[in-house]
Protein backbone atom coordinates (compact mmCIF):
# COMPACT_ATOMS: atom_id res chain seq x y z
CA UNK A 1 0.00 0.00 0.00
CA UNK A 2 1.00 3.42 -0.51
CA UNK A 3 2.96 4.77 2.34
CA UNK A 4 2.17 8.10 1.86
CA UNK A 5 -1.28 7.63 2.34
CA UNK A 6 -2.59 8.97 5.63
CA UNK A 7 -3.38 6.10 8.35
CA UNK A 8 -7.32 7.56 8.21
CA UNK A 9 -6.91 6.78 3.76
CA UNK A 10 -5.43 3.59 4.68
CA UNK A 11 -8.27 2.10 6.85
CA UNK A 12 -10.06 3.10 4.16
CA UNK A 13 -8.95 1.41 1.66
CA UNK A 14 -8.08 -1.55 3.62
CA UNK A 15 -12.19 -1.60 4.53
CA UNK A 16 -12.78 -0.93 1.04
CA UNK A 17 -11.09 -4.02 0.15
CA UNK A 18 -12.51 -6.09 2.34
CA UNK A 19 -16.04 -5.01 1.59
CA UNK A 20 -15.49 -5.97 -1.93
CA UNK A 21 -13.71 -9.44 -0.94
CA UNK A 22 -17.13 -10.13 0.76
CA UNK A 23 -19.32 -9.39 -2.17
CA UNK A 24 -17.33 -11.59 -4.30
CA UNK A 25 -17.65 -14.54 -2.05
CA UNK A 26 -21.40 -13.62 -2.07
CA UNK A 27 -21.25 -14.05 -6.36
CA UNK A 28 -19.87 -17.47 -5.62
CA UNK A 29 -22.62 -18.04 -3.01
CA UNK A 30 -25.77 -16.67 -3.95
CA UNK A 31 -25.29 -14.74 -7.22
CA UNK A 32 -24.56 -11.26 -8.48
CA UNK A 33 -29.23 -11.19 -7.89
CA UNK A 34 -28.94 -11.66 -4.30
CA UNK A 35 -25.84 -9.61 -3.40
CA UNK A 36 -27.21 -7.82 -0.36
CA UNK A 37 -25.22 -5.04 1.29
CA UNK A 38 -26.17 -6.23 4.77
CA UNK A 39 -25.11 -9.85 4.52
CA UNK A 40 -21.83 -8.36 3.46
CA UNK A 41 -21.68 -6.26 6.69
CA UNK A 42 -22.71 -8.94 8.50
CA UNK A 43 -20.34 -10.67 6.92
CA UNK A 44 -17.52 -8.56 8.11
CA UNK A 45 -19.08 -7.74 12.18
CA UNK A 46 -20.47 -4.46 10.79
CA UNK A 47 -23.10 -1.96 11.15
CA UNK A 48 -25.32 -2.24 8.16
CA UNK A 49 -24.67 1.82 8.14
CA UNK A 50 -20.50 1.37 8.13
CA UNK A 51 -20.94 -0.43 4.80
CA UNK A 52 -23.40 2.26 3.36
CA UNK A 53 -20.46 4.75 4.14
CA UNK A 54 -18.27 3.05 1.70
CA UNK A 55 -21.23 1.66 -1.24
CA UNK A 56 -24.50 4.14 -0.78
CA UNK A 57 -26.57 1.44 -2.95
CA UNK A 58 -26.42 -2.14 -3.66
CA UNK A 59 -25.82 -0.66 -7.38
CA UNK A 60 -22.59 1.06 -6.18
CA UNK A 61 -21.08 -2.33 -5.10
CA UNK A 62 -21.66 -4.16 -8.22
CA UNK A 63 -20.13 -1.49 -10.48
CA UNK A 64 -17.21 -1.46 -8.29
CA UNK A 65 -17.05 -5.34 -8.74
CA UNK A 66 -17.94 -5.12 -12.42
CA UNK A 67 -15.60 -2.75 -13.16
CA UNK A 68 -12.35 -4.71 -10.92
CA UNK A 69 -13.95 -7.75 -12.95
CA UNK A 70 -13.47 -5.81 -16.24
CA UNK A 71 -9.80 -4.94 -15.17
CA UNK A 72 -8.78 -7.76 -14.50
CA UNK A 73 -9.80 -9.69 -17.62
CA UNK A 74 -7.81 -6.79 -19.61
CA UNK A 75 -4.76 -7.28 -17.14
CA UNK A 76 -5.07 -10.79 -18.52
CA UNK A 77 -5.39 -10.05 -22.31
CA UNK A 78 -2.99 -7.27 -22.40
CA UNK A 79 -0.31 -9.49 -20.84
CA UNK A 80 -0.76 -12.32 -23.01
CA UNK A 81 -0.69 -10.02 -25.64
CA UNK A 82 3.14 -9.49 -27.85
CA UNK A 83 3.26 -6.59 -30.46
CA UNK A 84 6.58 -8.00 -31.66
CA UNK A 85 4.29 -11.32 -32.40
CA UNK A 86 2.71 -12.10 -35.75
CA UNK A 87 -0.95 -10.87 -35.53
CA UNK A 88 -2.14 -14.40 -35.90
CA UNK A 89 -0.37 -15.38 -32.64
CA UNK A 90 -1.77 -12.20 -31.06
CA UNK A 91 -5.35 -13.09 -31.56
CA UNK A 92 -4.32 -16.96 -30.69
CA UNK A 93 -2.74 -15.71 -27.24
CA UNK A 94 -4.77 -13.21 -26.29
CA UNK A 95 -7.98 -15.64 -27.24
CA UNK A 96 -6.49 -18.12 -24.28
CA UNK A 97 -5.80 -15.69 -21.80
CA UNK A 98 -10.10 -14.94 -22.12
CA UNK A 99 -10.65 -18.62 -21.84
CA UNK A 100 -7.98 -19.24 -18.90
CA UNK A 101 -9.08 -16.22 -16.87
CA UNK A 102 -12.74 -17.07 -17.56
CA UNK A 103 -12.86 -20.93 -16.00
CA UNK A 104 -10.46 -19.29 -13.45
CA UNK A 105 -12.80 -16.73 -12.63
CA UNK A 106 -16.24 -18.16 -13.45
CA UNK A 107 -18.27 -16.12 -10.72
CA UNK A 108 -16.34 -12.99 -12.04
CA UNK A 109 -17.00 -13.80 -15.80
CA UNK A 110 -20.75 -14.77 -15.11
CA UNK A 111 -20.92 -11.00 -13.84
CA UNK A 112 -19.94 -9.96 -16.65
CA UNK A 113 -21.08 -12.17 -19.40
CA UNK A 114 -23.74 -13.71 -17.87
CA UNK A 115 -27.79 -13.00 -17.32
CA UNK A 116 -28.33 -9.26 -16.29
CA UNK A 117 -28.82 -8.69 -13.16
CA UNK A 118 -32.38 -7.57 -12.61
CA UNK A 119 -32.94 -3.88 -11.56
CA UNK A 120 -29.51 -2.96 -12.48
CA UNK A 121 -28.09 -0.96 -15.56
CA UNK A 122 -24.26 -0.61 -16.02
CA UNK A 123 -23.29 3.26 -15.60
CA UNK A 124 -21.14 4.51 -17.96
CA UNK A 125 -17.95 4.70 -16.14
CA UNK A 126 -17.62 0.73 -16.43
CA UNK A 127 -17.04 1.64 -20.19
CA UNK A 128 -13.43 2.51 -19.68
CA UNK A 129 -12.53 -0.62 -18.02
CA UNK A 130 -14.83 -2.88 -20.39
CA UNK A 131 -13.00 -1.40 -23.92
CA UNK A 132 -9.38 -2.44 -22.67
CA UNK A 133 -10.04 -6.14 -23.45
CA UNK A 134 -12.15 -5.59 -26.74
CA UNK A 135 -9.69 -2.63 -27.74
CA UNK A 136 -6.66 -5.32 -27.90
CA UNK A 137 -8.78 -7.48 -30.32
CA UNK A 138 -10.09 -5.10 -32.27
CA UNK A 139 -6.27 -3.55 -32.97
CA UNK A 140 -5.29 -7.01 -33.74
CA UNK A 141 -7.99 -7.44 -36.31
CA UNK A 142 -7.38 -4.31 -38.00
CA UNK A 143 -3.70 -5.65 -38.83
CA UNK A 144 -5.85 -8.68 -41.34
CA UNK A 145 -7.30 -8.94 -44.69
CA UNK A 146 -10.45 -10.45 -44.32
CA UNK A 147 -11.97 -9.45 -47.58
CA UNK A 148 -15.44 -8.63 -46.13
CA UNK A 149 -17.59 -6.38 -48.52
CA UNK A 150 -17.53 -2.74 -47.05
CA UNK A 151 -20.45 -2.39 -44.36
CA UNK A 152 -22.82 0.71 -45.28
CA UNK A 153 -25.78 2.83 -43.99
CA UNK A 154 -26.47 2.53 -40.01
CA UNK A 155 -23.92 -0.28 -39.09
CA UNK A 156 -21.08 1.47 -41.48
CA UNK A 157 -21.87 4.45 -39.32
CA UNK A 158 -21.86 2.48 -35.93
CA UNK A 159 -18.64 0.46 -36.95
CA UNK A 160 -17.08 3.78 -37.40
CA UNK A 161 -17.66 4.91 -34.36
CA UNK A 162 -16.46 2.21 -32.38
CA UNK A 163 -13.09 2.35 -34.80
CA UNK A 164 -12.61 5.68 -33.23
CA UNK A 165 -12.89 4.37 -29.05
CA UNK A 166 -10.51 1.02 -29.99
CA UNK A 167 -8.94 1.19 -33.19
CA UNK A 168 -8.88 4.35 -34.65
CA UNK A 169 -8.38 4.46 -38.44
CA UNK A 170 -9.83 0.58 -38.48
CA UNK A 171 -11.39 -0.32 -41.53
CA UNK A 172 -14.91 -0.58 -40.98
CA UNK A 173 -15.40 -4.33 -42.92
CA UNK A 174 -12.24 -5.46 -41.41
CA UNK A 175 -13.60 -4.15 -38.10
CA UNK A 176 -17.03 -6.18 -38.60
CA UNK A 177 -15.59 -9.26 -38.73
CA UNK A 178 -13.37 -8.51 -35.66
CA UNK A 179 -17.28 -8.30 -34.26
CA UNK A 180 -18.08 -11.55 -35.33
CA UNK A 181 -14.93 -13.13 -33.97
CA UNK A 182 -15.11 -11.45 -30.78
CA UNK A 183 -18.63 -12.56 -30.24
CA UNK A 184 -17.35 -16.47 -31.74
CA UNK A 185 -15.13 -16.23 -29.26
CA UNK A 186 -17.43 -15.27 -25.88
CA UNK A 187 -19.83 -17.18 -27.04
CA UNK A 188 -17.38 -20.68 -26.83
CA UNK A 189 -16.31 -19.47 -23.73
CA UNK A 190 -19.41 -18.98 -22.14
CA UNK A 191 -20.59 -21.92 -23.91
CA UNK A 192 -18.05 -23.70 -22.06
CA UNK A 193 -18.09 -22.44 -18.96
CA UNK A 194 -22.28 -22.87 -18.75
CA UNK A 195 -21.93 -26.65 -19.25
CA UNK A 196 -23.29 -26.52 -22.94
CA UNK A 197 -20.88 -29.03 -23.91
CA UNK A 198 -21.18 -31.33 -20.71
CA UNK A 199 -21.73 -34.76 -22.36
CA UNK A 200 -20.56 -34.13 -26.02
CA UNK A 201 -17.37 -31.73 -26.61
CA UNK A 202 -15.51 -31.47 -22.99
CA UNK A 203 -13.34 -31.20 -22.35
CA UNK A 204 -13.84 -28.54 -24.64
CA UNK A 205 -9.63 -27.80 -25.32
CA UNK A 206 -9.50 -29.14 -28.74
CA UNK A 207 -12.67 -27.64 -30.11
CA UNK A 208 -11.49 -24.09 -28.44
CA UNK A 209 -8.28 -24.34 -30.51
CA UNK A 210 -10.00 -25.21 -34.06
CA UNK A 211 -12.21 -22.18 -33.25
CA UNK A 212 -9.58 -19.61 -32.45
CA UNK A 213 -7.95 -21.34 -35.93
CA UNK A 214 -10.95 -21.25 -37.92
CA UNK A 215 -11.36 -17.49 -36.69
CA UNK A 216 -7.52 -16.13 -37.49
CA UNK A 217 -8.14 -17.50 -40.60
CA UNK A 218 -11.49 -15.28 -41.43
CA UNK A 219 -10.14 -12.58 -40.05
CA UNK A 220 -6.99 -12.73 -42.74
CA UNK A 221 -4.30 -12.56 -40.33
């Protein structure tokens, strides 16, 4: 910890983390649904009012965890991730650092990836922290040669747009498909890590690999 924080900063922080180590053992419990600020207090020997000092709203909470989720998934991909690499190898590293950190982290991915949580809309601030893992992907598809036809009206304008927050001066087609493989490539994962394959394709190792292969490969890198 910082030393030149002040000792009334550090209790802070120290409380901070442990309020948020709670409500991730809660996820594991119960589910992102039933997070309750006042089983995490009680958790940690706590006025329910200590905790409201620290998260005002159930809402608060989650974002934080959310957003530490979304942060830590990009810690992930942007270490697994070489520029000196071929772009191929890129996408195929940075595809398995998703997939390890996911059945790693299930509770954390579900959060993420999973079934909304009722009640509760994402504010934008968790935007920031979300783009850092779908920024290194989209860069990395921007360096292929897909050969998609150019997109045009509304999604032309929308892939633009998105070019400009993660990969600015991305061509919009090439872009698109960097869509479709980023979605290929949740959509395994979650796949996976939902039992979908329990019974036919797990473990589901080989069949990740032909996907990432199949996927570099439509994507031209």
């Amino acid at each position: 910890m910082n030393a030149s924080l002040t000792a009334r900063e550090r209790a802070r922080a120290e409380l901070t983390a442990e309020i948020t180590r709670s409500a991730r053992e809660q996820l594991r419990e119960v589910g992102a649904a039933a997070l309750s600020l006042r089983a995490v207090a009680r958790d940690l020997g706590l006025a329910s009012s200590a905790v409201y000092r620290y998260f005002p709203s159930r809402d608060a909470l989650l974002t934080t965890l959310i957003t530490e989720a979304y942060e830590a998934l990009g810690d992930a991909v942007v270490a697994a991730d070489s520029a000196a690499a071929e772009p191929r190898d890129r996408w195929i590293a940075a595809a398995r650092a998703v997939r390890r950190w996911a059945l790693d982290h299930p509770h954390e991915y579900t959060l993420l990836y999973g079934s909304p949580v009722p009640g509760y809309h994402a504010p934008a601030e968790t935007t920031a922290a979300a783009i850092r893992t779908s920024g290194v992907f989209a860069r990395i598809a921007a360096c292929g040669r897909g050969g998609a036809p150019a997109p045009s009206g509304v999604l032309d304008g929308q892939l633009r747009a998105v070019a400009e927050a993660v990969a600015p001066g991305g061509d919009p087609a090439q872009l698109a498909l960097g869509v479709i493989a980023w979605t290929q490539l949740f959509g395994a994962v979650s796949f996976e890590l939902f039992g979908q394959f329990a019974n036919t394709l797990e473990p589901a190792d080989a069949l990740f690999d032909y996907a990432v292969g199949r996927t570099v490969e439509m994507l031209g890198l």
